[in-house]
Protein backbone atom coordinates (compact mmCIF):
# COMPACT_ATOMS: atom_id res chain seq x y z
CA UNK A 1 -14.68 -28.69 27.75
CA UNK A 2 -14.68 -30.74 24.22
CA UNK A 3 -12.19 -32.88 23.67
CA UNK A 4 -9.16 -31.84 20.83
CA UNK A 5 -11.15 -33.88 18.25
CA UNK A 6 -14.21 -32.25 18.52
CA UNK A 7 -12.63 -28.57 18.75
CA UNK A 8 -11.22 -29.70 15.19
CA UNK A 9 -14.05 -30.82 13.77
CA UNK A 10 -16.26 -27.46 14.57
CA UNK A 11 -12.79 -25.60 13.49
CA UNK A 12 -12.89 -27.73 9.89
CA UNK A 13 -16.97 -26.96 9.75
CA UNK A 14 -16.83 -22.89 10.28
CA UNK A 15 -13.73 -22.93 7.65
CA UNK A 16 -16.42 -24.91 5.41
CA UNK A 17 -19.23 -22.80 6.47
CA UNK A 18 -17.09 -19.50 5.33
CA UNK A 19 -15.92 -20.90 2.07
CA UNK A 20 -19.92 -21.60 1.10
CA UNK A 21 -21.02 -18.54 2.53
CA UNK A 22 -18.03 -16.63 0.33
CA UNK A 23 -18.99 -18.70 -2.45
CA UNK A 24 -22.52 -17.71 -2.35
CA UNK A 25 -21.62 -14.02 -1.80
CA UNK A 26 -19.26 -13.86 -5.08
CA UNK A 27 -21.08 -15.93 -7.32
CA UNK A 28 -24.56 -13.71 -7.00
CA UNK A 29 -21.63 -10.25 -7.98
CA UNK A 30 -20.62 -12.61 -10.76
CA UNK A 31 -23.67 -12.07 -12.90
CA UNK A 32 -22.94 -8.68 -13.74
CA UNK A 33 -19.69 -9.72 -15.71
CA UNK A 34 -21.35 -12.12 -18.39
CA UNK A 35 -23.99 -10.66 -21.12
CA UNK A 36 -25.23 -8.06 -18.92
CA UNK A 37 -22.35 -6.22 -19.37
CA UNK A 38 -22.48 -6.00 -22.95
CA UNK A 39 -23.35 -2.72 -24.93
CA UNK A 40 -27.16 -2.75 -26.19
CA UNK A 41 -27.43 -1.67 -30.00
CA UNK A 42 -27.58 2.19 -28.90
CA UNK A 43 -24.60 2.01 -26.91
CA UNK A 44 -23.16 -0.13 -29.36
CA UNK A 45 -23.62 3.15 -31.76
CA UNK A 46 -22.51 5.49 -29.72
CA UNK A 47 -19.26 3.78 -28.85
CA UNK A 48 -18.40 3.11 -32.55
CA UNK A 49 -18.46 7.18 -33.32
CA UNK A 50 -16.26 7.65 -30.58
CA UNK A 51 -13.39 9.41 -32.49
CA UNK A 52 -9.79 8.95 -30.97
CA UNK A 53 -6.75 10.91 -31.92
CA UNK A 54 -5.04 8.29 -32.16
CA UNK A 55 -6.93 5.00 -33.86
CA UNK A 56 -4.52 2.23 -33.52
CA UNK A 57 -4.70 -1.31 -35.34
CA UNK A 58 -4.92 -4.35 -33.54
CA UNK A 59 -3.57 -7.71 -34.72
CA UNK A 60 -5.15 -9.84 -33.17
CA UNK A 61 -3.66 -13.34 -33.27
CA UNK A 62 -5.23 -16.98 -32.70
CA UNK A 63 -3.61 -20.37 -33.50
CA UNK A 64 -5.35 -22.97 -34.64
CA UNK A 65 -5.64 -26.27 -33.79
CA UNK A 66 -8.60 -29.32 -34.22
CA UNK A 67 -10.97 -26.10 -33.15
CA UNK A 68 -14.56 -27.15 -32.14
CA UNK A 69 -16.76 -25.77 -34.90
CA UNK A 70 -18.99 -23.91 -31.76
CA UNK A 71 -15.80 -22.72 -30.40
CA UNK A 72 -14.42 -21.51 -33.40
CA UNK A 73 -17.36 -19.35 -34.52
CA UNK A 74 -17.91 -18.04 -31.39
CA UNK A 75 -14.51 -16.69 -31.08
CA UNK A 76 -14.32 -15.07 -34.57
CA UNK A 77 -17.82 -13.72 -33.82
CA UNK A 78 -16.64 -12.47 -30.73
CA UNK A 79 -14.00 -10.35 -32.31
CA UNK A 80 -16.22 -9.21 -35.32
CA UNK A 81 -18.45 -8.08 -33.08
CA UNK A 82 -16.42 -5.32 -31.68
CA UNK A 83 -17.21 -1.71 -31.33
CA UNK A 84 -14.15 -0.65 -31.69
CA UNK A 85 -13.43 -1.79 -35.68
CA UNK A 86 -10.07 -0.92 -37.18
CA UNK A 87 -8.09 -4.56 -36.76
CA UNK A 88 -7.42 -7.82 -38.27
CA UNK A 89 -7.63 -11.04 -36.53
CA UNK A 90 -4.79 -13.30 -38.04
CA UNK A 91 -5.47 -17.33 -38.10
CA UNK A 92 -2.94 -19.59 -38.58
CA UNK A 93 -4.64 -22.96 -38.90
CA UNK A 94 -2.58 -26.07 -37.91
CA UNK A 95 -5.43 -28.39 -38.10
CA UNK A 96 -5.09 -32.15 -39.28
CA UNK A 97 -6.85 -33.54 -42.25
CA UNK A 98 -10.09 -34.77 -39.79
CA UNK A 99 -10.47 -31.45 -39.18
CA UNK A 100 -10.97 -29.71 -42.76
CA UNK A 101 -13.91 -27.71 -41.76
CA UNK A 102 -12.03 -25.36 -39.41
CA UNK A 103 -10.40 -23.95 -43.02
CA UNK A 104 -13.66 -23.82 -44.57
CA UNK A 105 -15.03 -21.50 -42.49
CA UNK A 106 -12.06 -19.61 -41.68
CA UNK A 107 -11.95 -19.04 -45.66
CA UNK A 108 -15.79 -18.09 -45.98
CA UNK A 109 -15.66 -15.80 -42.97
CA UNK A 110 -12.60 -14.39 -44.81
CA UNK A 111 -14.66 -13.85 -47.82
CA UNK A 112 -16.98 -11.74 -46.13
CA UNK A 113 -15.10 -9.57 -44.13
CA UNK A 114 -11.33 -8.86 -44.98
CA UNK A 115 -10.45 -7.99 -41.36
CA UNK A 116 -10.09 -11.77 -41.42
CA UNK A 117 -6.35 -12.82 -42.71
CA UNK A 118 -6.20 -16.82 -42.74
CA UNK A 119 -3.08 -19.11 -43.38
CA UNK A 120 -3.10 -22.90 -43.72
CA UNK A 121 0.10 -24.02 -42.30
CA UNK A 122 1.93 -27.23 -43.37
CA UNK A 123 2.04 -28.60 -40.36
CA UNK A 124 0.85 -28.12 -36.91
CA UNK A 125 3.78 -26.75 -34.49
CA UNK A 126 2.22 -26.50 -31.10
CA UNK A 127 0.29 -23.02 -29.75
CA UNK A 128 3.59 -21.90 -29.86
CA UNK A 129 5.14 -22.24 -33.70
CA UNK A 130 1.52 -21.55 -34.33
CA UNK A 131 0.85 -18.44 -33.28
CA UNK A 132 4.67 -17.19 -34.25
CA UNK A 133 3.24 -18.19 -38.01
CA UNK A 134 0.38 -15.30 -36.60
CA UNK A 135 3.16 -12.86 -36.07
CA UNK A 136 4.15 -13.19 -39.70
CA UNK A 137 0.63 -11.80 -40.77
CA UNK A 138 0.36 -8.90 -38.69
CA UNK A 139 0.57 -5.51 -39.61
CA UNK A 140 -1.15 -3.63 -36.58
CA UNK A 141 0.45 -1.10 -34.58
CA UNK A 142 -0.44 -3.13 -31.76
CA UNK A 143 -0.64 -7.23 -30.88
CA UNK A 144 -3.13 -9.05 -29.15
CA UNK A 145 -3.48 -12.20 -28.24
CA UNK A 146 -7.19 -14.88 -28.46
CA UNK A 147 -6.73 -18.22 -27.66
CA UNK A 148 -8.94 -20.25 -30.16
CA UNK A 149 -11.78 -21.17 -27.51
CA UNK A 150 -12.03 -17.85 -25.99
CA UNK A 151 -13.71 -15.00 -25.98
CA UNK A 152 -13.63 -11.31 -25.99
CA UNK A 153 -15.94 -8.53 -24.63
CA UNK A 154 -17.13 -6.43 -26.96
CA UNK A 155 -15.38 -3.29 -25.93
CA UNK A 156 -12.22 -5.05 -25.82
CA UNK A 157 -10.47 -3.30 -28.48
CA UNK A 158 -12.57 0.23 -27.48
CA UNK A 159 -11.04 -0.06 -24.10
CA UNK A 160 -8.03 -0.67 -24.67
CA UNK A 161 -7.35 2.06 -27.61
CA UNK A 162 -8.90 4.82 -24.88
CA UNK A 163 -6.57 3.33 -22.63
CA UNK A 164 -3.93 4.13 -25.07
CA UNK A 165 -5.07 7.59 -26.30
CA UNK A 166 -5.44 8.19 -22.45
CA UNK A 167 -2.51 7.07 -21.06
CA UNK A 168 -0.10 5.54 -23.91
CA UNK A 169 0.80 2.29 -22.67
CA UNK A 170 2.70 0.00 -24.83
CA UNK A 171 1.47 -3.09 -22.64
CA UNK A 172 -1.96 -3.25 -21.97
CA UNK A 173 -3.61 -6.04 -19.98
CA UNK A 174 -6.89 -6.19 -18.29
CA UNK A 175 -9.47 -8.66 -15.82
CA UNK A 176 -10.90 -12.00 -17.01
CA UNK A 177 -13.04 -15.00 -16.47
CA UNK A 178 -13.11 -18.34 -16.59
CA UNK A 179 -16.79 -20.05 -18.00
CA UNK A 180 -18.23 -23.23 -18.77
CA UNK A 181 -20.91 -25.22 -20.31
CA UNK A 182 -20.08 -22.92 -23.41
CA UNK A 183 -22.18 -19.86 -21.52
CA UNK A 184 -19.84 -16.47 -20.46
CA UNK A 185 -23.12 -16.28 -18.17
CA UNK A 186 -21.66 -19.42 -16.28
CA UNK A 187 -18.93 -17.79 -14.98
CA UNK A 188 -16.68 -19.56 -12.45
CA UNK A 189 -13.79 -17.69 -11.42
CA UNK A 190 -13.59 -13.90 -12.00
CA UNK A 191 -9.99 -12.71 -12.07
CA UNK A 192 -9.58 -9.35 -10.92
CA UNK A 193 -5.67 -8.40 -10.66
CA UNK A 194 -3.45 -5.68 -9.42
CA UNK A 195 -2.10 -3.14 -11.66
CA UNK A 196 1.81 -4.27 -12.88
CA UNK A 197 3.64 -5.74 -9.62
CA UNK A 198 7.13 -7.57 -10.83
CA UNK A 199 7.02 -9.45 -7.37
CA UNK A 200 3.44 -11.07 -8.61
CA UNK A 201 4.29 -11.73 -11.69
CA UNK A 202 7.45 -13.56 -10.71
CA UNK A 203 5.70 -15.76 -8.61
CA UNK A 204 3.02 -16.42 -11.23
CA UNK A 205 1.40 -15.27 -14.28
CA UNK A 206 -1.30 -13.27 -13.07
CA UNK A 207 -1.20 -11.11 -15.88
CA UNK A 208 -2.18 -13.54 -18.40
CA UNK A 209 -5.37 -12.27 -20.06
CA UNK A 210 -6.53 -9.92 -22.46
CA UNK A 211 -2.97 -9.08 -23.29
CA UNK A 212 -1.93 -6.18 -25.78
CA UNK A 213 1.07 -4.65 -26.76
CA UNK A 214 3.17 -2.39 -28.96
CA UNK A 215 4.50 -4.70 -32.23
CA UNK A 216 7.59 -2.66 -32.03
CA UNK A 217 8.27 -4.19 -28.09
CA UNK A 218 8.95 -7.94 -30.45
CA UNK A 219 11.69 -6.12 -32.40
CA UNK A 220 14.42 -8.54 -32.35
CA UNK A 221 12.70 -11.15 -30.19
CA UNK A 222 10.36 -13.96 -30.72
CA UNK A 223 6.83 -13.82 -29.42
CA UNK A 224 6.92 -17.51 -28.52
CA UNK A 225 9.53 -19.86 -27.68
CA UNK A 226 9.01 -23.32 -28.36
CA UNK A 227 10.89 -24.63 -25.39
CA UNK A 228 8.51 -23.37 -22.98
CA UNK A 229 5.42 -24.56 -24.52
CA UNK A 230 2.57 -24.40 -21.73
CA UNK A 231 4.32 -21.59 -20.00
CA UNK A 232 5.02 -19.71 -23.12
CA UNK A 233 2.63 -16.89 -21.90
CA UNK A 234 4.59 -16.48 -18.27
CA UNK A 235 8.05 -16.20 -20.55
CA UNK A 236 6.50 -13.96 -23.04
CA UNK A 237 5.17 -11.83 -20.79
CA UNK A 238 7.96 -11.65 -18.14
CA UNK A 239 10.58 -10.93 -21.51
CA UNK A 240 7.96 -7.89 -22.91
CA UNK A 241 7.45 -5.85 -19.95
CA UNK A 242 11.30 -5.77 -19.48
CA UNK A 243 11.03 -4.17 -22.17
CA UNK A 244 7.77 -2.16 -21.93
CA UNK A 245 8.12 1.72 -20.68
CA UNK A 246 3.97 2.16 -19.53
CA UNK A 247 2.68 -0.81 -18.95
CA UNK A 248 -1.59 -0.18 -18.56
CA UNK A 249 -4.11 -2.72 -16.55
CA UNK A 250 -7.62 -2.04 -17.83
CA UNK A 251 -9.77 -3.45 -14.45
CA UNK A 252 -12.74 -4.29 -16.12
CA UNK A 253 -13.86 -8.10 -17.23
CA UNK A 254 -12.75 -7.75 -21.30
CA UNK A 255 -11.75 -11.73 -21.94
CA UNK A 256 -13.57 -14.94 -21.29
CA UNK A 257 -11.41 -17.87 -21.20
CA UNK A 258 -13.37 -21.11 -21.55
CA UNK A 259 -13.09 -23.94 -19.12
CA UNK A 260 -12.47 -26.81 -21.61
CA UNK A 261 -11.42 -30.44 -21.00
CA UNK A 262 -7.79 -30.50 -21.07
CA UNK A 263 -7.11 -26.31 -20.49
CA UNK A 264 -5.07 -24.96 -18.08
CA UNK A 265 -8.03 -23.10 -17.14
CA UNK A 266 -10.13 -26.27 -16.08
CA UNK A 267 -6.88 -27.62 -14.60
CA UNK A 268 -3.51 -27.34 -14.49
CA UNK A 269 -2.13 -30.93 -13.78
CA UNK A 270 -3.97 -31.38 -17.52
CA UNK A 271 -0.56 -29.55 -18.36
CA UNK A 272 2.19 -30.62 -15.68
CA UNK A 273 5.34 -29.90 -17.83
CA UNK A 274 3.98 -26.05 -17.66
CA UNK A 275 5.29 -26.49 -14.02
CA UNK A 276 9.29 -27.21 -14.62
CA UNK A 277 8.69 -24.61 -18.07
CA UNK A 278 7.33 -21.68 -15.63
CA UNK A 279 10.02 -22.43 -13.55
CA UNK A 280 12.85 -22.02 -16.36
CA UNK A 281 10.88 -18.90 -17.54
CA UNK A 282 11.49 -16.86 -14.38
CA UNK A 283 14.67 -18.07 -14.21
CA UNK A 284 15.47 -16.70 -17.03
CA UNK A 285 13.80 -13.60 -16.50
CA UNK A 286 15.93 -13.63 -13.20
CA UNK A 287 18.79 -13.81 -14.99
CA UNK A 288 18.55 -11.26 -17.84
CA UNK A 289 17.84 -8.97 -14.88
CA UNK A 290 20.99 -9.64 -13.35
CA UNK A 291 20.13 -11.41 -10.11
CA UNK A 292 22.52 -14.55 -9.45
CA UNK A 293 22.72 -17.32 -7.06
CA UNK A 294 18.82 -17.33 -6.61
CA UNK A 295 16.82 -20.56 -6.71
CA UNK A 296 13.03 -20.85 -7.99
CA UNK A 297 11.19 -23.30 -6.72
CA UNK A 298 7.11 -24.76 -7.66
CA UNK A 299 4.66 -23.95 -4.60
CA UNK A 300 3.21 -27.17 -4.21
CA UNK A 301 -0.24 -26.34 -2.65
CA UNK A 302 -0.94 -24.26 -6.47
CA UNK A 303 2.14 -26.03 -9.11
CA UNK A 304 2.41 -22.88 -11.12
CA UNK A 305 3.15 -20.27 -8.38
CA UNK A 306 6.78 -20.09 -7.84
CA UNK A 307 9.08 -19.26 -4.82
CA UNK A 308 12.03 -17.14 -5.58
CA UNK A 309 14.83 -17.34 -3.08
CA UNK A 310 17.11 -14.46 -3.66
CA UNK A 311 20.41 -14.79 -2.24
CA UNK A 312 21.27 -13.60 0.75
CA UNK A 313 24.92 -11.53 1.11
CA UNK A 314 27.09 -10.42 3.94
CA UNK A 315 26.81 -6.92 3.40
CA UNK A 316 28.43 -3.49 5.38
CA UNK A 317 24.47 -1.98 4.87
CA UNK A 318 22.78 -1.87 8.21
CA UNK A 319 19.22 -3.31 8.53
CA UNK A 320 16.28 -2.00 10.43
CA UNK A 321 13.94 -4.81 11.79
CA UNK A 322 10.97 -3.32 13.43
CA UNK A 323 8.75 -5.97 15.69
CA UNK A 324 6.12 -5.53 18.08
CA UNK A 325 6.90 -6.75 21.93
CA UNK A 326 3.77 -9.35 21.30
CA UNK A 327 5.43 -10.86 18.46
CA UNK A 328 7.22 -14.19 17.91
CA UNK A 329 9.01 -15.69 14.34
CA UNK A 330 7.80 -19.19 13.62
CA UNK A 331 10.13 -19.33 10.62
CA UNK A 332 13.61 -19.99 11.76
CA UNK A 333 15.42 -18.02 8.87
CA UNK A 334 13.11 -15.51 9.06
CA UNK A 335 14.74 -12.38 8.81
CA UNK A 336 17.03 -13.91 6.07
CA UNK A 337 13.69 -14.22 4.44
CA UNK A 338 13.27 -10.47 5.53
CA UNK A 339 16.54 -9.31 4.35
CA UNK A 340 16.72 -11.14 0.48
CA UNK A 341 14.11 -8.73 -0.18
CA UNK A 342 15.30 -5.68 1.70
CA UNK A 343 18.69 -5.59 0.13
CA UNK A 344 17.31 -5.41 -3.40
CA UNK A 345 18.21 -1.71 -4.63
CA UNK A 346 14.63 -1.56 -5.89
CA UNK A 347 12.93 -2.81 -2.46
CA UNK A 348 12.30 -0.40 0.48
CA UNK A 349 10.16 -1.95 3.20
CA UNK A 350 9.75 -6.07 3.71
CA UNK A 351 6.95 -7.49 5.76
CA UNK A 352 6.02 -10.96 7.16
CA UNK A 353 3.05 -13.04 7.30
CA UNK A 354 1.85 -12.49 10.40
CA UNK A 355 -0.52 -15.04 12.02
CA UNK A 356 -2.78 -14.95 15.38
CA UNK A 357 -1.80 -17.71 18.18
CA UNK A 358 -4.99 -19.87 16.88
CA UNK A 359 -3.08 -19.73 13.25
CA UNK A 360 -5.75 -17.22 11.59
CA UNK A 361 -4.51 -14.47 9.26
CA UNK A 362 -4.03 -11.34 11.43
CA UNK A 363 -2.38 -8.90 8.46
CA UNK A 364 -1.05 -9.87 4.85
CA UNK A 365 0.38 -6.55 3.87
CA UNK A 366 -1.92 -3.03 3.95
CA UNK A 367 -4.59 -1.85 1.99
CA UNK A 368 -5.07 1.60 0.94
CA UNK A 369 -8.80 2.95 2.11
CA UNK A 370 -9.54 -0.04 3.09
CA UNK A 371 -12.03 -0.47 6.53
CA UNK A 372 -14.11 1.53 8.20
CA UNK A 373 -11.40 4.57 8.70
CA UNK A 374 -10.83 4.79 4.69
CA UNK A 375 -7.20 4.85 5.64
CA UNK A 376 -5.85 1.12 5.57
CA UNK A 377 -6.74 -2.08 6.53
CA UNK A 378 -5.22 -5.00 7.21
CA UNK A 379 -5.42 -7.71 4.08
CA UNK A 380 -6.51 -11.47 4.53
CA UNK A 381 -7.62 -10.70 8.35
CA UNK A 382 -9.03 -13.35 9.97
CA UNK A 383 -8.46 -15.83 7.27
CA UNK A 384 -8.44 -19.49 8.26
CA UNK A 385 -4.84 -21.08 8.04
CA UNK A 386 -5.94 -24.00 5.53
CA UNK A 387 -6.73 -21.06 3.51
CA UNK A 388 -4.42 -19.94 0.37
CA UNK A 389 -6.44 -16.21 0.05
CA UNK A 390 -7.91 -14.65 -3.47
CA UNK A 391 -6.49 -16.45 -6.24
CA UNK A 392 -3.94 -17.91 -4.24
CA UNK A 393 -2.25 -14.47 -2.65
CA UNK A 394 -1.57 -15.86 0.85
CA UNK A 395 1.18 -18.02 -0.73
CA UNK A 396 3.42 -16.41 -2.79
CA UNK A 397 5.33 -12.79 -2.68
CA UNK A 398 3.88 -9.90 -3.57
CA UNK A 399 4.22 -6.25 -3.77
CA UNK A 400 1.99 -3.96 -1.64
CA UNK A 401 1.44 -0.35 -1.08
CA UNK A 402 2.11 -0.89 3.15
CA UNK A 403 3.27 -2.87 5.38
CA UNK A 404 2.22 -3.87 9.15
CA UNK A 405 4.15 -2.53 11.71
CA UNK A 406 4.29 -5.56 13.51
CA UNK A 407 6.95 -6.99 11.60
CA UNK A 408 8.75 -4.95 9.29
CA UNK A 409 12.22 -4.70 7.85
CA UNK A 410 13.60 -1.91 5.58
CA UNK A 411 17.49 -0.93 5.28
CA UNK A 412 18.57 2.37 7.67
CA UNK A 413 19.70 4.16 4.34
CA UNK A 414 16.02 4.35 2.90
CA UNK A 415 14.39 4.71 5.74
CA UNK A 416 17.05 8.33 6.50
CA UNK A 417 16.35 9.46 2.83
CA UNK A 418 12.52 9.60 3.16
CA UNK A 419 12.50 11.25 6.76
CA UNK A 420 11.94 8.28 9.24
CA UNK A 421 8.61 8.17 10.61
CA UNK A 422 6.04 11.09 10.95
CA UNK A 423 5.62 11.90 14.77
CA UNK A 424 1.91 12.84 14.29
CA UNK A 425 1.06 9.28 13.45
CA UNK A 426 0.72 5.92 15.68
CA UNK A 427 0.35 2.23 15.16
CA UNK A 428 -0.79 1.29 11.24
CA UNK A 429 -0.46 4.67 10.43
CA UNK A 430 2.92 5.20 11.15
CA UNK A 431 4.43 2.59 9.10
CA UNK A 432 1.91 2.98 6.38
CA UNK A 433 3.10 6.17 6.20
CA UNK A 434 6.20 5.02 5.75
CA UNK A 435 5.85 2.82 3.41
CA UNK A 436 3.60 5.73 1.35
CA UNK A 437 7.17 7.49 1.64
CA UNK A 438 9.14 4.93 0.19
CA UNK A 439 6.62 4.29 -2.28
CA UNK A 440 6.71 7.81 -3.81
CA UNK A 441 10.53 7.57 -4.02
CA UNK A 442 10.18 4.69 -6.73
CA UNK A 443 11.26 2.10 -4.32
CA UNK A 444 8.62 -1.44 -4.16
CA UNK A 445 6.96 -2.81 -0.94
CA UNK A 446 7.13 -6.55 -0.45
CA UNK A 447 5.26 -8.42 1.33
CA UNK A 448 6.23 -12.09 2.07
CA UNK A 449 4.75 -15.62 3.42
CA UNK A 450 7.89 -17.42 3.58
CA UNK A 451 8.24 -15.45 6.68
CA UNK A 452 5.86 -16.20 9.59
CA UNK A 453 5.57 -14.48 13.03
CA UNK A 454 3.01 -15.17 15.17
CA UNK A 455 1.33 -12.24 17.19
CA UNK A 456 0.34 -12.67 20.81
CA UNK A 457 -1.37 -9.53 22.38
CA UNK A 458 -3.18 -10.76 26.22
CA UNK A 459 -4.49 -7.34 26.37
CA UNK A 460 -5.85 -6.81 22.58
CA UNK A 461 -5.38 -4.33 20.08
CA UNK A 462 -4.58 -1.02 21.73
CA UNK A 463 -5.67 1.85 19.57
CA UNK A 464 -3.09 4.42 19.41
CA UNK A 465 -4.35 8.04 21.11
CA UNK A 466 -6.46 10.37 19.20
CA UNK A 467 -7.13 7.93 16.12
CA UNK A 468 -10.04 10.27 14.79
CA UNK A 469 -7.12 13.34 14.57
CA UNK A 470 -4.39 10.89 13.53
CA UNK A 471 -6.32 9.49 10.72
CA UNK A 472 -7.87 12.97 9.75
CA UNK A 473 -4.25 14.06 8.95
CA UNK A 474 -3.35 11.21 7.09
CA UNK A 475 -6.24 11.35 4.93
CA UNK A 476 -4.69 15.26 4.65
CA UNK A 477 -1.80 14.16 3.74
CA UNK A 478 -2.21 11.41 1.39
CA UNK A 479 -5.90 12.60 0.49
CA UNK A 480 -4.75 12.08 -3.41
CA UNK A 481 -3.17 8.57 -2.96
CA UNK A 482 -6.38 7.08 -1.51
CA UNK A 483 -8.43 8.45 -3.56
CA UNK A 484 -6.59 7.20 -6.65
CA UNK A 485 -7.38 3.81 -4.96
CA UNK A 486 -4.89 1.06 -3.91
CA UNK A 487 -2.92 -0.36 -7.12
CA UNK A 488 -2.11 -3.57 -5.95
CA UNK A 489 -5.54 -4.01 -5.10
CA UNK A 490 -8.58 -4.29 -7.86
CA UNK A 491 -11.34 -1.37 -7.86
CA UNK A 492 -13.74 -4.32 -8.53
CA UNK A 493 -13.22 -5.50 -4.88
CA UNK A 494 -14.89 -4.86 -1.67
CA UNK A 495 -12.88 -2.44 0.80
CA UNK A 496 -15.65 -2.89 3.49
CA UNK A 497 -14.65 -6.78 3.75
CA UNK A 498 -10.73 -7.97 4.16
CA UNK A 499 -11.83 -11.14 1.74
CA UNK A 500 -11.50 -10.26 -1.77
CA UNK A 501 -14.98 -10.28 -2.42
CA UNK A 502 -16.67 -8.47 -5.09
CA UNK A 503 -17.96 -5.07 -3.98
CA UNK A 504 -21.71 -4.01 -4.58
């Protein structure tokens, strides 16, 4: 037998071993997102005589500030380049005297194309103050926002004004990148997102990039506020989609957001007070919405994913905590953790994170069509516990489609109103079902890690009887559901793997 020590160290080297291997595995699916996804000239053509019904304008705004000269042409060449072409990119130029030439060619560009609307400001009042001087120049029927170093896909704008003809959203957001060494081919991080979860954004500003919306949604609101300068994107975001009616996700790679010395994208301890801002922000948000006595907190393992901590009332409402036999909590306050959730009007089922006895992932909420079944699959599974999951997922709370039966909590009311469980199905199916149920009734799924069982099972997992029937009528059932795909889980991901990685 090998000594503790030594059972460590091979423990430490498969975790390393996995992370290369996943590394390897994503980075050869990242190629597709760069250049090679850009229209050639004939598609370029084609998509230009596209007619909509609807052709809306697009503002699109950039502050700037001290701008590279490289990165400054390649972002205004990046949005003249567009195949979608009625909108106006609107520069508000807060550079200092050293910096001259960022006016000169803003003014030249201008010249050439009047698309381009350009404003020297006075002075320079932060990303913030400068990109509220943006607002002032807009006149589209919808807003989007360009950092000054980034960069957009060329069917940005077409994408997003089918999306709109399509579907009429008055928020739009979609998937993004991060590069570096000034090549989108270099591509580091893909970012592919859920469609709109208020649990996930919460917890951290996933949405973050390409984002679009209505100019009417800033009617009597600012687009920035000072006071939250390097989370002003979080509080902007959190403050329009309380106000947004359709609120779209595009799930295809349409922004590039460059990797630069001193951006949040390279690093975020580059911009620490963005930590105690974000924090404020969804406060805030918490607030307006109503909620009282709740504390948010900074996750420390990623600074600007947040812990909410609703509070937790003595209430006449019974409960319903469902656990398997070969489960046991490891969180002391566990089902208070369980319950802050499941007494939200808006909540219907609440599940934990529930970990193997050698501290693995064993489920992280369900996944619509996901494994070999097509019916769900368990998310994370298998995961290493020094891992944090996809873009951090294992440690904040998020919404989901299902929940694991293994530890589940949802009140008795909600669970009467959409018929209990269905007889017909067993084990994963059963309270997926469920959960489909509650779903359709407008109520959210949660799924939580500040609430940790562990599972224990000496005899394995025992399929439930006649699995090929059981999952033959759920796919019946719910045959529209899957096939619509899982919303809280990207298109752009593998459902053969439980990882997160990029599908083929």
């Amino acid at each position: 037998m090998l000594p503790a020590f030594s059972c460590g160290i091979i423990d430490n080297m498969q975790s390393m071993i996995e992370k290369i291997k996943r590394k390897i595995w994503n980075s050869r699916k990242f190629r597709r997102f760069g250049s090679d996804s850009f229209p050639t000239e004939k598609e370029r053509e084609a998509l230009s005589q596209d007619s909509f019904e609807f052709k809306p304008k697009f503002s699109i705004l950039t502050p700037l500030y001290n701008t590279p000269e490289e990165f400054l042409y390649e972002m205004i060449m990046s949005v003249m380049g567009q195949t979608y072409g009625n909108f106006e990119l609107c520069l508000a130029d807060g550079s200092d005297s050293s910096h001259s030439y960022v006016g000169r060619i803003c003014r030249a560009l201008a010249e050439k194309d009047g698309r381009i609307i350009y404003k020297k400001l006075e002075k320079n009042e932060g990303i913030s103050g400068n990109t509220n001087e943006c607002v002032k120049m807009a006149t589209g029927d919808y807003i989007g926002l360009l950092d000054h170093d980034d960069v957009l896909h060329p069917c940005a704008l077409f994408e997003y004004a089918k999306a709109i003809n399509e579907r009429g959203g008055d928020f739009l957001y979609s998937d993004e990148v991060t590069f570096g060494r000034g090549d989108v081919n270099h591509i580091q991080t893909v970012f592919f997102k859920p469609d709109f979860a208020i649990d996930n954004l919460r917890a951290n500003n996933y949405i973050c990039h390409f984002t679009c919306f209505k100019g009417s949604l800033l009617s009597g609101m600012e687009l920035f506020r000072k006071e939250y300068d390097g989370s002003q994107d979080h509080d902007m975001v959190l403050r329009l989609v309380a106000k947004a009616e359709s609120i779209i996700h595009v799930p295809k790679v349409l922004y590039y957001w460059r990797a630069a010395a001193g951006s949040t994208a390279k690093d975020i301890s580059a911009k620490e007070y963005a930590v105690d801002a974000g924090v404020r922000a969804v406060s805030d948000h918490l607030k307006e919405g109503g909620f009282e006595g709740f504390e948010v907190t900074s996750v420390g393992a990623v600074p600007t994913i947040y812990r909410v901590d609703y509070k937790v009332e003595a209430s006449s409402e019974d409960f319903l905590t469902l656990m398997d036999e070969g489960c046991r909590p490891v969180t002391l306050d566990w089902q208070e953790k369980l319950l802050m959730y499941a007494q939200r009007e808006d909540v219907g089922a609440v599940g934990a994170l529930i970990r193997n006895t050698d501290g693995s992932v064993k489920s992280a909420g369900l996944v619509l069509g996901m494994g070999s079944a097509g019916t769900v699959g368990h998310l994370f599974a298998g995961t290493a516990k020094d891992q944090i999951g996809y873009l951090g997922q294992l440690l904040f709370a998020r919404n989901v489609s299902a929940i694991s039966g293994l530890c589940m909590m949802v009140s008795k009311s909600k669970f009467e109103e959409v018929g209990g469980f269905d007889e017909r199905f067993t084990g994963d199916l059963k309270f997926a079902d469920l959960c489909l149920k509650l779903r359709a009734k407008g109520y959210l799924n949660v799924w939580t890690p500040f609430a940790e069982i562990v599972y224990n099972n000496s005899d394995g997992d025992i399929p439930g009887p006649a699995l090929d029937e059981e999952a033959a009528a759920f796919m019946e059932k719910w045959g529209e559901v899957l096939a619509s795909g899982d919303p809280y889980y990207n298109p752009n991901l593998s459902l053969d793997y439980q990882d997160c990685r990029i599908k083929e």
